[in-house]
C-alpha atoms as a PDB file:
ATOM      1  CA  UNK A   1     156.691  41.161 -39.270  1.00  0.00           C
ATOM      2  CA  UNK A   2     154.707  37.823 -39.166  1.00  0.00           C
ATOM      3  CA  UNK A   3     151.212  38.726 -37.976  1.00  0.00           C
ATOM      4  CA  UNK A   4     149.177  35.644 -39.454  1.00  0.00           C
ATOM      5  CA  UNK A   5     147.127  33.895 -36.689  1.00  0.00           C
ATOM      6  CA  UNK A   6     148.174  30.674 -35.049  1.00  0.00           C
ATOM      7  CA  UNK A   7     147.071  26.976 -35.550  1.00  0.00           C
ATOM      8  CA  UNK A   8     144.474  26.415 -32.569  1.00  0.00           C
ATOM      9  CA  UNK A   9     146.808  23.521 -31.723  1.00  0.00           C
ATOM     10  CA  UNK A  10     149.645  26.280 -31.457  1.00  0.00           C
ATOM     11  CA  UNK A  11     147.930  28.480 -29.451  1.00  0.00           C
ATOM     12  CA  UNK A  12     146.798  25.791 -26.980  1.00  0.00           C
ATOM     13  CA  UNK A  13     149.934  24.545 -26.241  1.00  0.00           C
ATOM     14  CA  UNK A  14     151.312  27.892 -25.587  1.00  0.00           C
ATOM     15  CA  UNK A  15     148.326  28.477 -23.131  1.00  0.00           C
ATOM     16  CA  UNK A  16     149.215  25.438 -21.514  1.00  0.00           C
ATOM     17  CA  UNK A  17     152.309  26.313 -21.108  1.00  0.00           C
ATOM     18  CA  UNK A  18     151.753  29.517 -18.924  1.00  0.00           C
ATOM     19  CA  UNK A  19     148.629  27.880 -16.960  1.00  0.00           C
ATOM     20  CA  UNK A  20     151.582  25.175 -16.305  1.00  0.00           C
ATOM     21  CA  UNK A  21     154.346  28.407 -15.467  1.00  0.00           C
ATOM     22  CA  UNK A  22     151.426  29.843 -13.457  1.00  0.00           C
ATOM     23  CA  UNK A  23     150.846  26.697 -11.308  1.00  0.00           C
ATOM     24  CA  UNK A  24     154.297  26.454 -10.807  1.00  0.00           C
ATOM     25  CA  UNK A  25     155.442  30.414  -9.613  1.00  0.00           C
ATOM     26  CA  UNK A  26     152.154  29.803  -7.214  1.00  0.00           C
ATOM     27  CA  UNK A  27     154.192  26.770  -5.973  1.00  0.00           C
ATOM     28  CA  UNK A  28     157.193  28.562  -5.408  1.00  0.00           C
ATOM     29  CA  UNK A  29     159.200  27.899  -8.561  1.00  0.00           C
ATOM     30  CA  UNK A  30     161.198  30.322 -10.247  1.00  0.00           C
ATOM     31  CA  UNK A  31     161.068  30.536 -13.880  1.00  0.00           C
ATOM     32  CA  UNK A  32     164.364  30.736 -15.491  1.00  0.00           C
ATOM     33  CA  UNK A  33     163.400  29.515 -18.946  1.00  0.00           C
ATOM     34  CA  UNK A  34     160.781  28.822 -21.426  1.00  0.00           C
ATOM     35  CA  UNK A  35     161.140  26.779 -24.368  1.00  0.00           C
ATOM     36  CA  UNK A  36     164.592  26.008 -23.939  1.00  0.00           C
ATOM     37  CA  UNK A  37     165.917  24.994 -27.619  1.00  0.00           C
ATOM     38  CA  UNK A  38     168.853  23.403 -29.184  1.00  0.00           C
ATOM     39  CA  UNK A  39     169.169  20.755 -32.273  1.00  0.00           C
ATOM     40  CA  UNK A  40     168.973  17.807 -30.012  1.00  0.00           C
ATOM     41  CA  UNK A  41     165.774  18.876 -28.197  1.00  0.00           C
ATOM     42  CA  UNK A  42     163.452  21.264 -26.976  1.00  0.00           C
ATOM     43  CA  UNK A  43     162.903  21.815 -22.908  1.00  0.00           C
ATOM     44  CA  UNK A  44     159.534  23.905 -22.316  1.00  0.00           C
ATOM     45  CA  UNK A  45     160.143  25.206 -18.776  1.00  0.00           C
ATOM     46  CA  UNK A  46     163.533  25.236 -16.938  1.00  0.00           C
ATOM     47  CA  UNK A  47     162.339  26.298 -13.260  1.00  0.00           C
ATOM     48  CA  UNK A  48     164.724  26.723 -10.061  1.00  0.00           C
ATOM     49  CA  UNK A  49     162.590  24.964  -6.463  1.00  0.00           C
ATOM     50  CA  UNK A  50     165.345  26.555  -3.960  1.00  0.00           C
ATOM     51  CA  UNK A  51     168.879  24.911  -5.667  1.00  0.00           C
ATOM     52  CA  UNK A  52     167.189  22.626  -7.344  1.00  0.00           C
ATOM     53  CA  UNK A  53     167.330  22.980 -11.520  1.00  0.00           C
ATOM     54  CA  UNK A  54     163.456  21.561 -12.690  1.00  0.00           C
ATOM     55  CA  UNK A  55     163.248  20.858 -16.191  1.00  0.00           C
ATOM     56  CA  UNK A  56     159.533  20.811 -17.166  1.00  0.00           C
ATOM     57  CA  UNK A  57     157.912  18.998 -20.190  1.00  0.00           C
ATOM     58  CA  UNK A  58     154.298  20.343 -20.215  1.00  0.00           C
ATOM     59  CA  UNK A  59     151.747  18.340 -22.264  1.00  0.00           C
ATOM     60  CA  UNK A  60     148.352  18.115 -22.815  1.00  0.00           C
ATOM     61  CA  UNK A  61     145.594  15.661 -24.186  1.00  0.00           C
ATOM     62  CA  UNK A  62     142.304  16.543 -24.198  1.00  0.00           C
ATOM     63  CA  UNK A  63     141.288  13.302 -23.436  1.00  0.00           C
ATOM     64  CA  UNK A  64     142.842  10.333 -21.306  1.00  0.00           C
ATOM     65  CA  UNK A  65     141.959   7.747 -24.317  1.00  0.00           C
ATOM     66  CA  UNK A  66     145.418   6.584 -25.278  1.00  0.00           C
ATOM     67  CA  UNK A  67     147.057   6.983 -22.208  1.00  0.00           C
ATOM     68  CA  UNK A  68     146.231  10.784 -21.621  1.00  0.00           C
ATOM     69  CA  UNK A  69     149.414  13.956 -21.480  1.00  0.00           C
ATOM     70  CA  UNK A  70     151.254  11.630 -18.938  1.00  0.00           C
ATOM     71  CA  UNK A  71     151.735   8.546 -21.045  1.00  0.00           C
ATOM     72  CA  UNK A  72     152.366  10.571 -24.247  1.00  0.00           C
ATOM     73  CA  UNK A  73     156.113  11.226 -22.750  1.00  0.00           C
ATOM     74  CA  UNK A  74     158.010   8.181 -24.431  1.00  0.00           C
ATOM     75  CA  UNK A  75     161.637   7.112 -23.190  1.00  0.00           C
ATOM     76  CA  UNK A  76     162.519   8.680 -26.513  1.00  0.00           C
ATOM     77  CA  UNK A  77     161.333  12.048 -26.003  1.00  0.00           C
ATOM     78  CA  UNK A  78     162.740  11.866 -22.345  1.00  0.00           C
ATOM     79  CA  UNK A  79     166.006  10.784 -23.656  1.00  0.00           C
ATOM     80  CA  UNK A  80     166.152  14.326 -26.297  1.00  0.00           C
ATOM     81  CA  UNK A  81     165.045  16.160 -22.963  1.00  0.00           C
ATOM     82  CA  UNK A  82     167.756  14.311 -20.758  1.00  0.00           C
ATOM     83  CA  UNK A  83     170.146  15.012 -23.436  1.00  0.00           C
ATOM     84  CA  UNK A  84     169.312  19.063 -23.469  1.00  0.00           C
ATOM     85  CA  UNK A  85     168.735  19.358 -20.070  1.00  0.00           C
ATOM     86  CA  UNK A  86     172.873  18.115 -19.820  1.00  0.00           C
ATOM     87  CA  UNK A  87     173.884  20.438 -22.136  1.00  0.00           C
ATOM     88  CA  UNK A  88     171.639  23.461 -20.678  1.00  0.00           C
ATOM     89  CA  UNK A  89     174.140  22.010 -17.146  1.00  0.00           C
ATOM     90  CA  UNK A  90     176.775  21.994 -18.936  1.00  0.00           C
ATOM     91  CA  UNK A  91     177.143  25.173 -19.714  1.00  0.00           C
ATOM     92  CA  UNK A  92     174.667  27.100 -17.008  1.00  0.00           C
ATOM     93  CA  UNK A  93     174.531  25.470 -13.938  1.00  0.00           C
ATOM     94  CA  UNK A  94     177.728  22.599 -13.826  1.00  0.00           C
ATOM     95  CA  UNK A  95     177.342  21.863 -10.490  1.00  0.00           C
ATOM     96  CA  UNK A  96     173.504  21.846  -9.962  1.00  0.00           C
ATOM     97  CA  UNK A  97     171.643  19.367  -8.885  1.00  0.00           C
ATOM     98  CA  UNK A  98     168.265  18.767 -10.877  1.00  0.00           C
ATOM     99  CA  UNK A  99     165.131  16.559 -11.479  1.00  0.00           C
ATOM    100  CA  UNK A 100     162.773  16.004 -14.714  1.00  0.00           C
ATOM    101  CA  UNK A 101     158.960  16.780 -13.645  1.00  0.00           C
ATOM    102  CA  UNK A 102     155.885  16.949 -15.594  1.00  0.00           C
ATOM    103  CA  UNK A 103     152.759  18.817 -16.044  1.00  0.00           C
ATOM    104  CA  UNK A 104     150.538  17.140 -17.338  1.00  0.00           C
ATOM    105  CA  UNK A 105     146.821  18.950 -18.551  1.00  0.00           C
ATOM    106  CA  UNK A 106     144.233  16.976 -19.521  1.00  0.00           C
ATOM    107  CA  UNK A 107     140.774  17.948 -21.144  1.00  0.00           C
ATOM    108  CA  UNK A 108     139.513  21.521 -19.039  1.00  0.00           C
ATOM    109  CA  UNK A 109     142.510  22.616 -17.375  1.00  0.00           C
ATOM    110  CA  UNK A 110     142.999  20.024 -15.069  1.00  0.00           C
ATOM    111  CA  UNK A 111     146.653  19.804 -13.961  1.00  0.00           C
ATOM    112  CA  UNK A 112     148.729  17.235 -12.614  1.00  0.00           C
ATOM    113  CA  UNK A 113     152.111  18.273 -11.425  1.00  0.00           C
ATOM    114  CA  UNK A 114     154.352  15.497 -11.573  1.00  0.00           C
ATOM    115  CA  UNK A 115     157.547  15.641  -9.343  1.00  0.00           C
ATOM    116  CA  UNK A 116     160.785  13.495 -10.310  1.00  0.00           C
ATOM    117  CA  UNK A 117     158.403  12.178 -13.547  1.00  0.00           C
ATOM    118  CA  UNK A 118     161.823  10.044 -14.443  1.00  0.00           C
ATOM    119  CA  UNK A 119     165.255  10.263 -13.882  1.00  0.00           C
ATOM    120  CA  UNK A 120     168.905  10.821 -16.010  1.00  0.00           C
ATOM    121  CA  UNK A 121     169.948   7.612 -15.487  1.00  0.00           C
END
């Protein structure tokens, strides 16, 4: 058993994580998923919002400078989450219908849910 203590980096992002799975259940979300993981990418929350799949990429900054948690999302990291989220259809939910939000968190907790944050294609 592996009992060392985590990078402070590590354990923020898992804190963000479940403020961001929090924010969500309180919204009406269900979680189905967290940290979602295959070769070709990583999904941190896969939520259902009635029959609706959500895949959710959760990042913080804890500042804005540089474009802040929203910007940070480049069309190649949404392209390895587009990519998973097809195969997590594929296989789990082939006829479901689904969007790509984000949650972004920036400097003391403050959250900004994102809604249809980009699209498949």
């Amino acid at each position: 058993m592996d009992n060392k203590p985590q990078a402070p980096h590590l354990q923020r992002g898992i804190s963000t994580e479940q403020l961001a799975c929090e924010h969500l259940q309180a919204s009406g979300l269900h979680l189905l998923h967290q940290n979602y993981r295959l070769k070709m990418g990583e999904i941190d929350l896969i939520m259902r919002d009635g029959i609706i799949i959500v895949f959710v990429e959760v990042r913080y900054r804890k500042t804005a400078r540089y474009g802040g948690a929203l910007l940070s999302i480049d069309p190649r990291k949404q392209a390895r989450i587009i990519r998973t989220a097809q195969h997590y259809l594929q296989y789990r939910a082939p006829n479901a219908q689904a969007r790509f939000d984000v949650v972004a968190v920036e400097g003391d907790n403050q959250l900004n849910w994102i809604k249809n944050a980009f699209e498949a294609g």
